[in-house]
Protein backbone atom coordinates (compact mmCIF):
# COMPACT_ATOMS: atom_id res chain seq x y z
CA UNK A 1 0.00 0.00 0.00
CA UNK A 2 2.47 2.76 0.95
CA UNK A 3 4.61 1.81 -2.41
CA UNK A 4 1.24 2.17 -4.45
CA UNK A 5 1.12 5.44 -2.60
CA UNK A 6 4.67 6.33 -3.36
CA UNK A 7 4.07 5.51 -6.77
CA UNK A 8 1.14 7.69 -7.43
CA UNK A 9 2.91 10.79 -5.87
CA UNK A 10 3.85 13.07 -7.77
CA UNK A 11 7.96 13.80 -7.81
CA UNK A 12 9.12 17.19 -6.71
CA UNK A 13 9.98 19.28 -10.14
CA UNK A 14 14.00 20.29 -9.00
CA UNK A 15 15.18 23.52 -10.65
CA UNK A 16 18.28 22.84 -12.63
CA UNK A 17 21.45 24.11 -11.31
CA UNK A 18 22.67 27.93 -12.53
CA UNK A 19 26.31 27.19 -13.96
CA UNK A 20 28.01 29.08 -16.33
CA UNK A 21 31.33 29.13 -18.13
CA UNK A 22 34.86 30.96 -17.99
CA UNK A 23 36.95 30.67 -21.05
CA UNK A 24 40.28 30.25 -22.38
CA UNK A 25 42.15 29.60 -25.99
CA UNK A 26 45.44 28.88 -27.80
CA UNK A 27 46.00 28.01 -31.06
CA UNK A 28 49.50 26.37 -32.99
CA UNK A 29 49.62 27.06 -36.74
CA UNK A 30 51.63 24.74 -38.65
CA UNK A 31 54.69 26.17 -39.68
CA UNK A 32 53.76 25.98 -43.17
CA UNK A 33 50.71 27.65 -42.84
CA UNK A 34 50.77 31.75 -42.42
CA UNK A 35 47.38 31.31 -40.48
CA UNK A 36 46.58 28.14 -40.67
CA UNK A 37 43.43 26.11 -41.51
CA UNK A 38 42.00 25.50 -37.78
CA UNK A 39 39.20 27.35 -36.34
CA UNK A 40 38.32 27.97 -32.52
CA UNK A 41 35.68 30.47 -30.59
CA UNK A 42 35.31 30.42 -26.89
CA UNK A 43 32.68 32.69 -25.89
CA UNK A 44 32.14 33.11 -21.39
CA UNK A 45 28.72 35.37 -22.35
CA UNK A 46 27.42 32.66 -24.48
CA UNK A 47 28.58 29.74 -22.64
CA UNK A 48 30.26 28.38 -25.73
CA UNK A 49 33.02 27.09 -27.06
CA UNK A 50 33.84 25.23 -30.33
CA UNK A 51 36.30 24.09 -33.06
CA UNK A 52 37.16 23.83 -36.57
CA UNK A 53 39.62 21.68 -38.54
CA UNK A 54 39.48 23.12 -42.73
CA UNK A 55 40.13 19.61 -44.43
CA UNK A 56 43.60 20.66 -46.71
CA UNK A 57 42.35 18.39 -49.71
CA UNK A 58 40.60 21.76 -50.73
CA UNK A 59 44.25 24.05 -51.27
CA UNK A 60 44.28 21.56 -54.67
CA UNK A 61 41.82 23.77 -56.02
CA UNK A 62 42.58 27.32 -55.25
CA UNK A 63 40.94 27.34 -51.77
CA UNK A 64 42.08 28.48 -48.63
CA UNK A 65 40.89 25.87 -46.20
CA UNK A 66 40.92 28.23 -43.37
CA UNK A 67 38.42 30.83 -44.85
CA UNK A 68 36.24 27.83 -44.70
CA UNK A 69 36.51 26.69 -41.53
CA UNK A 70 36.24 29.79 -39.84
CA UNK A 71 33.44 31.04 -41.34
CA UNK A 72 31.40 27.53 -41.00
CA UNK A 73 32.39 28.11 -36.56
CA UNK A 74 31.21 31.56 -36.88
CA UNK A 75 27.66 30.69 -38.32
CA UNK A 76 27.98 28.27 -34.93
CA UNK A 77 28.80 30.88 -32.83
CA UNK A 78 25.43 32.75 -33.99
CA UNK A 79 23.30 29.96 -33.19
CA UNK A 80 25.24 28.62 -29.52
CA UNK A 81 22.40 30.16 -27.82
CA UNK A 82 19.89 27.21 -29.00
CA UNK A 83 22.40 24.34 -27.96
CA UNK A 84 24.84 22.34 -29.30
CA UNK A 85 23.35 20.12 -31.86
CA UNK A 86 20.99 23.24 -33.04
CA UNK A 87 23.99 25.30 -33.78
CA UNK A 88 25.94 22.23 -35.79
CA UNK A 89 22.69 21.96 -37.78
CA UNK A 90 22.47 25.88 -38.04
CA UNK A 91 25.83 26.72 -39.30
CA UNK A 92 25.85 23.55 -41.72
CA UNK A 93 22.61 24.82 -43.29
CA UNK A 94 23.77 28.00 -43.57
CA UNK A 95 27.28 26.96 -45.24
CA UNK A 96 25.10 25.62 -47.92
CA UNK A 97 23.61 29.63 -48.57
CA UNK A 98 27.06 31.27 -47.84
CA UNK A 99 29.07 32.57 -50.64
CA UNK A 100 32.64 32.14 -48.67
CA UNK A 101 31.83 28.49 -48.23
CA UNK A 102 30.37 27.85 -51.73
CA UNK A 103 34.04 28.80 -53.21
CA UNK A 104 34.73 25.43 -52.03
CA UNK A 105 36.20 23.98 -49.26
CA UNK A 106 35.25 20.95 -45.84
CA UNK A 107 35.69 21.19 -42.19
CA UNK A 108 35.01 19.13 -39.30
CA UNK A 109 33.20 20.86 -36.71
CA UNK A 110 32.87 20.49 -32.97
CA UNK A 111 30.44 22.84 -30.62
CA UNK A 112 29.47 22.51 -27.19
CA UNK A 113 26.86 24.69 -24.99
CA UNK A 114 26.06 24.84 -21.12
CA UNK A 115 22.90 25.65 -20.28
CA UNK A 116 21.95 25.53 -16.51
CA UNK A 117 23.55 22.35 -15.35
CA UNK A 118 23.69 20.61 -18.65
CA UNK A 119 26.38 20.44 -20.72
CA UNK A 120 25.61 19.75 -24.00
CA UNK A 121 28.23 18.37 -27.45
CA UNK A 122 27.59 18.21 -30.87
CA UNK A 123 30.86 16.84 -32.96
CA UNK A 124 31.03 16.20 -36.59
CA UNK A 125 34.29 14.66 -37.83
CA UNK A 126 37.59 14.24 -35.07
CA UNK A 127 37.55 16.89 -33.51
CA UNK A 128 37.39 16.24 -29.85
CA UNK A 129 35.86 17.06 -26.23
CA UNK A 130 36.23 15.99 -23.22
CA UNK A 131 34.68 16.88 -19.98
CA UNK A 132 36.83 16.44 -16.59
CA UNK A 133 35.60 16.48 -13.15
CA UNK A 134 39.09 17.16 -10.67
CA UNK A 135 39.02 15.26 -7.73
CA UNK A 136 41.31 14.58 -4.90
CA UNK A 137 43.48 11.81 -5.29
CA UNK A 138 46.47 10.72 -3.03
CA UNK A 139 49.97 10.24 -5.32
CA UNK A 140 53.45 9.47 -3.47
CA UNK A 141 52.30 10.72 -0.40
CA UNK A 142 50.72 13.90 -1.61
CA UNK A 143 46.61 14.94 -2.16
CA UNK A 144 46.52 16.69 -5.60
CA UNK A 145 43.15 17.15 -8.19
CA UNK A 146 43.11 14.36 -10.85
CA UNK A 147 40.99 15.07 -13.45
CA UNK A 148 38.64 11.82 -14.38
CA UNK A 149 36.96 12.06 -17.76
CA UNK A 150 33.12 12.33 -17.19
CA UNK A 151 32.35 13.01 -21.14
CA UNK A 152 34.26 11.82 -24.05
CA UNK A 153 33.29 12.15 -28.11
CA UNK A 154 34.11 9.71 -30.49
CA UNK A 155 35.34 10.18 -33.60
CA UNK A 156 33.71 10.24 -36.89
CA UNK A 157 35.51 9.26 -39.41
CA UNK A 158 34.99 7.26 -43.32
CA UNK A 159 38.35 5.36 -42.54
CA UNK A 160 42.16 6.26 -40.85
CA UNK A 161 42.60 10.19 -41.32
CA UNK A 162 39.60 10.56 -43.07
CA UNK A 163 36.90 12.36 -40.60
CA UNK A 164 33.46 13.03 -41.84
CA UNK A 165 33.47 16.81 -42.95
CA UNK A 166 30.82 19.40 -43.41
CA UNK A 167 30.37 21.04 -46.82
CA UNK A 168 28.35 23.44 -48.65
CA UNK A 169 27.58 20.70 -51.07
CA UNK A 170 26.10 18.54 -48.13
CA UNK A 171 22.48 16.70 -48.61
CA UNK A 172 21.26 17.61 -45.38
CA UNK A 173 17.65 16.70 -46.23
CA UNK A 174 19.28 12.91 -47.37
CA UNK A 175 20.90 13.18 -43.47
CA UNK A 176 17.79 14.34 -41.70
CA UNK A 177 17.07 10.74 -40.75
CA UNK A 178 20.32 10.14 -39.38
CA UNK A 179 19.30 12.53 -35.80
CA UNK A 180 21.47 15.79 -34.63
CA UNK A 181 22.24 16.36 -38.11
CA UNK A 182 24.63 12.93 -38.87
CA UNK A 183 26.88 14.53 -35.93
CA UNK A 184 27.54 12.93 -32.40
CA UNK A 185 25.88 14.62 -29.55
CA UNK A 186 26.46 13.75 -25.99
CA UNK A 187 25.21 15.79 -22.92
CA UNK A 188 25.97 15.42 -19.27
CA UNK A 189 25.55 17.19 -16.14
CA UNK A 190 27.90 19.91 -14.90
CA UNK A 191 29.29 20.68 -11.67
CA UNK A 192 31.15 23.79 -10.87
CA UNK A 193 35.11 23.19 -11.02
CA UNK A 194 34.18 21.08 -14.19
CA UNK A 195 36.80 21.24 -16.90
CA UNK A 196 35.78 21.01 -20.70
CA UNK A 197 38.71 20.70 -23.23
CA UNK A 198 37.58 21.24 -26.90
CA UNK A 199 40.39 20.96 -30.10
CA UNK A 200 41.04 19.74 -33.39
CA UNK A 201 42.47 16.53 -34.24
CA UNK A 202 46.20 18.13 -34.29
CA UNK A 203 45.79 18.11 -30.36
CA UNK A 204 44.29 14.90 -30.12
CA UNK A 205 46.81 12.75 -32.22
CA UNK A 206 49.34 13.43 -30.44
CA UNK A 207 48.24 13.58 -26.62
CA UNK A 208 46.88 10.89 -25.14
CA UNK A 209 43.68 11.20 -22.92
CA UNK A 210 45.92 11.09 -19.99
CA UNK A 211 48.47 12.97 -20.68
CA UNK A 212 45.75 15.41 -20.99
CA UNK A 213 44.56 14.82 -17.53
CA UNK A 214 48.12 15.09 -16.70
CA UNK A 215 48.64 18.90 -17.86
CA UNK A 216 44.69 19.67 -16.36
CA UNK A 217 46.12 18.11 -12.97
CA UNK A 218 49.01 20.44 -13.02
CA UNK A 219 46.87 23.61 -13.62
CA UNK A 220 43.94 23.72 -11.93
CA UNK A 221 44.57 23.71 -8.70
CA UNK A 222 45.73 27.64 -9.57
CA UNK A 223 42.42 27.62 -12.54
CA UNK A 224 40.23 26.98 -9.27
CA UNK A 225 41.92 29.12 -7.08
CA UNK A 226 41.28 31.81 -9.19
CA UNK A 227 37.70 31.48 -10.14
CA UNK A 228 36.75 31.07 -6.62
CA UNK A 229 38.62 34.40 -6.02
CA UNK A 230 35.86 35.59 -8.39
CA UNK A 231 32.83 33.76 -6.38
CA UNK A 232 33.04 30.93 -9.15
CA UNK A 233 32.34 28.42 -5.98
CA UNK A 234 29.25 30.02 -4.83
CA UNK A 235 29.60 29.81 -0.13
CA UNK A 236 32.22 27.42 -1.09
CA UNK A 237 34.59 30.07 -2.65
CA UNK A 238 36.68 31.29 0.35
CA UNK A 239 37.71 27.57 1.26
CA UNK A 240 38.62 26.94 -2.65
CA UNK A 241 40.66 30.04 -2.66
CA UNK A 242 42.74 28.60 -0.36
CA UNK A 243 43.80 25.66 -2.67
CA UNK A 244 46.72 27.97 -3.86
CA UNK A 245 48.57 30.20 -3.41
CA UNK A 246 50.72 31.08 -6.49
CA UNK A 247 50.72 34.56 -7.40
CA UNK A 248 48.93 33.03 -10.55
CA UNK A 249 45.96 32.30 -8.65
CA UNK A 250 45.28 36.26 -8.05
CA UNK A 251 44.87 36.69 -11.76
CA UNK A 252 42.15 36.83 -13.66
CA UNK A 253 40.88 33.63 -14.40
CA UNK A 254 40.89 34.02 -18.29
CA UNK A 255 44.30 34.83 -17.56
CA UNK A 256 44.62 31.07 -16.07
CA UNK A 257 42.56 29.28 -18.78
CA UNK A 258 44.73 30.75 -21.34
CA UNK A 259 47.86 29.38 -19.81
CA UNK A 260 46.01 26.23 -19.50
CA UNK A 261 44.89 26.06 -23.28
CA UNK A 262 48.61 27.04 -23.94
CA UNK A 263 50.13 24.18 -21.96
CA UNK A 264 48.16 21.64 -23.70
CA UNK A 265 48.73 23.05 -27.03
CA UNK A 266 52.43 23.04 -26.50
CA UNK A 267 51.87 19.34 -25.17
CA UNK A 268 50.95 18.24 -28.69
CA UNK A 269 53.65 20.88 -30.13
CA UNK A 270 56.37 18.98 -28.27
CA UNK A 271 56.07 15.59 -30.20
CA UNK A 272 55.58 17.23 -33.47
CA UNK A 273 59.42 16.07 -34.16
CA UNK A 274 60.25 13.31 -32.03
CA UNK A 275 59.55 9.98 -33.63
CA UNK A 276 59.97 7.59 -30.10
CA UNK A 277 56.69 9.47 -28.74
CA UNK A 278 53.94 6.83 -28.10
CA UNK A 279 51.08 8.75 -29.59
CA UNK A 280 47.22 7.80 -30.29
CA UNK A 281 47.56 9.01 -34.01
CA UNK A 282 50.47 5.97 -34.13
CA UNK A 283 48.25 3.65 -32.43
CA UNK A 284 45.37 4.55 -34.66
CA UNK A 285 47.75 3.74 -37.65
CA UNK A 286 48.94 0.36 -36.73
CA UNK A 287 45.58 -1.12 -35.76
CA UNK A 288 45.08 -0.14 -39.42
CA UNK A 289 47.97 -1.89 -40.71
CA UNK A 290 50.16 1.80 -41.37
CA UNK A 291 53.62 2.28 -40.34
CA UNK A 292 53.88 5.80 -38.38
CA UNK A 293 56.38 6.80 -36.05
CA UNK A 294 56.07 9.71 -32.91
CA UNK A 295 54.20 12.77 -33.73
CA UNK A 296 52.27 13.71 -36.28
CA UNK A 297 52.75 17.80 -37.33
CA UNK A 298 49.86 19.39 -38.09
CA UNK A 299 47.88 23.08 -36.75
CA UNK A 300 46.43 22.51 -33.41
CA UNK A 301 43.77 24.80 -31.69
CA UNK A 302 42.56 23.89 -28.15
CA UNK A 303 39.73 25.49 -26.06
CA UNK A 304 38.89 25.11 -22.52
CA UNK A 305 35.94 26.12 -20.47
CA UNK A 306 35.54 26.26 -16.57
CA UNK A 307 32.05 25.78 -15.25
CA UNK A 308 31.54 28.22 -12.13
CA UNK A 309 28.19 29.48 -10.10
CA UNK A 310 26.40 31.62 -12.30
CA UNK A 311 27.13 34.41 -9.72
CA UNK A 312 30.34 34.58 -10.35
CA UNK A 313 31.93 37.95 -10.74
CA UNK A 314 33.91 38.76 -14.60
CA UNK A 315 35.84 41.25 -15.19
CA UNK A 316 36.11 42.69 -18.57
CA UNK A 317 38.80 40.42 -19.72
CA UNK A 318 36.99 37.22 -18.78
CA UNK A 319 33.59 38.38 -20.82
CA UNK A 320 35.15 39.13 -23.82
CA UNK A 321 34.76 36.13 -26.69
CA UNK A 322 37.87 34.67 -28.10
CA UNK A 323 38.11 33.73 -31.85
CA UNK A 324 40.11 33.91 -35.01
CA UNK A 325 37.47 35.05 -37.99
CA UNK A 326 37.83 37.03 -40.82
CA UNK A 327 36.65 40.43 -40.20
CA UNK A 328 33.90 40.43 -42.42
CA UNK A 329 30.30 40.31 -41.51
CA UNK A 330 27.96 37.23 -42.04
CA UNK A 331 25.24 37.51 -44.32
CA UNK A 332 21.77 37.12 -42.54
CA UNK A 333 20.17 33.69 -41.88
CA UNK A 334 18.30 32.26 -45.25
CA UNK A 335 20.35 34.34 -47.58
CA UNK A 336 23.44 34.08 -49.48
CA UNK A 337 25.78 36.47 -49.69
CA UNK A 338 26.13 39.43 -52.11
CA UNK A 339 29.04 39.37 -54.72
């Protein structure tokens, strides 16, 4: 009787958490590429963040690969306020309309969106995001933060180093079937102190998922220091604060994400040339029967997001979005571009 009771009663309705996100970005051209053909936003007022990787089959025929890729993110970036998967689906429809990307050109593409408590990913191609939750963890003696991976995308690829890429000659009606616009989309709940690490396959072939955690470990005990300096912990901030004290950890927390995104950028820069560094991009090419040795060189672009108590305080630094477009305005949803 009381679990037919139970049953019929109704649930209480809880009201999602109020998160938000601080920001941070560095990018690696390679150095045969002026600006190279990656694209990255990372936007603390939209809580957004994203990728691009221009596919370089297109320089055969005149194109700049990186005019397409950046201007495929910034039709995400328009639409980040709807979600992840809507602004994938947005910015590939509107590729198809846009004069840029009708020159030519692919890209993989890779956005993800917190709204409330929810953290939501939409990836299309290999690209890559992860989201880490630090925790303590005793080592030689010693508490530290590990970082365990709470969200992890797949990749999409046709076969080895070929990633499923977005194009302005795509049949998105034929795809419609296939759900969140052929991409991957993966959601999970956020907690404040959550990390989210967001870059293009240059990152991800040549840093292993922990050696990631490994330069996040290092990091964020200064990244959370700082934020809660800011309120970013909510009651919990002063006690957080206290987790360091480098000189760092008085800085503006953009400050500290940018170092962050810098150190894991220069983690996949460091293998670039050495041919005895176990790498996944190796691994991936022997299970497929491929000699490859060490590191693979190619432009890497790496975004990270903190998720902090929506009362957090920003200064002017941490609010202001982080990308590398072209100048040049986008032409309004539904219509192409004038000549």
């Amino acid at each position: 009787m009381l679990r037919a009771l139970a049953e019929r009663a109704p649930r209480p309705i809880l009201a999602r958490r109020r998160l938000r996100l601080l920001v941070g970005s560095s990018s690696r051209p390679h150095r045969e590429k002026k600006d190279g053909e990656d694209a990255y936003f990372a936007s603390a007022a939209d809580n957004a963040l994203g990728v691009a990787d221009g596919v370089g089959g297109s320089k055969r025929a005149g194109v700049d690969p990186g005019d397409f890729s950046r201007r495929l993110l910034a039709h995400a970036q328009r639409h980040a306020g709807g979600g992840a998967v809507a602004a994938v689906a947005a910015a590939r429809a509107a590729a198809t309309r846009d004069d840029v990307c009708r020159r030519g050109g692919s890209s993989t593409l890779l956005v993800a969106t917190l709204d409330g408590d929810r953290l939501e990913v939409c990836n299309f191609g290999d690209s890559a995001c992860a989201l880490l939750r630090p925790a303590p963890r005793r080592s030689r003696g010693a508490v530290g933060l590990w970082p365990r991976v709470v969200l992890r995308t797949a990749d999409q690829t046709h076969y080895f180093n070929c990633p499923y890429q977005a194009s302005a000659a795509d049949d998105l009606a034929g795809e419609a079937a296939l759900g969140a616009c052929g991409a991957d989309a993966l959601a999970a709940t956020a907690r404040a102190g959550d990390v989210v690490v967001a870059a293009t396959d240059g990152f991800w072939d040549n840093v292993s998922d922990d050696a990631a955690q490994r330069a996040v470990a290092a990091r964020v005990g200064v990244v959370w220091a700082s934020a809660a300096r800011q309120g970013g912990f909510g009651s919990l901030s002063d006690r957080v604060a206290g987790l360091s004290d480098d000189a760092a950890a008085f800085d503006d927390c953009r400050e500290n994400l940018d170092v962050l995104a810098a150190a894991l950028a220069d983690a996949a820069v460091a293998v670039f040339d050495d041919e005895s560094a176990a790498t996944p991009f190796t691994d991936a090419a022997r299970l497929d029967g491929l000699e490859h040795y060490g590191g693979k060189e190619d432009d890497v672009a790496v975004v990270v997001g903190l998720v902090v108590a929506d009362g957090a305080r920003l200064s002017a630094l941490d609010e202001a979005p982080v990308h590398n477009f072209r100048d040049a305005a986008l032409p309004e949803d539904g219509a192409a571009e004038e000549p």
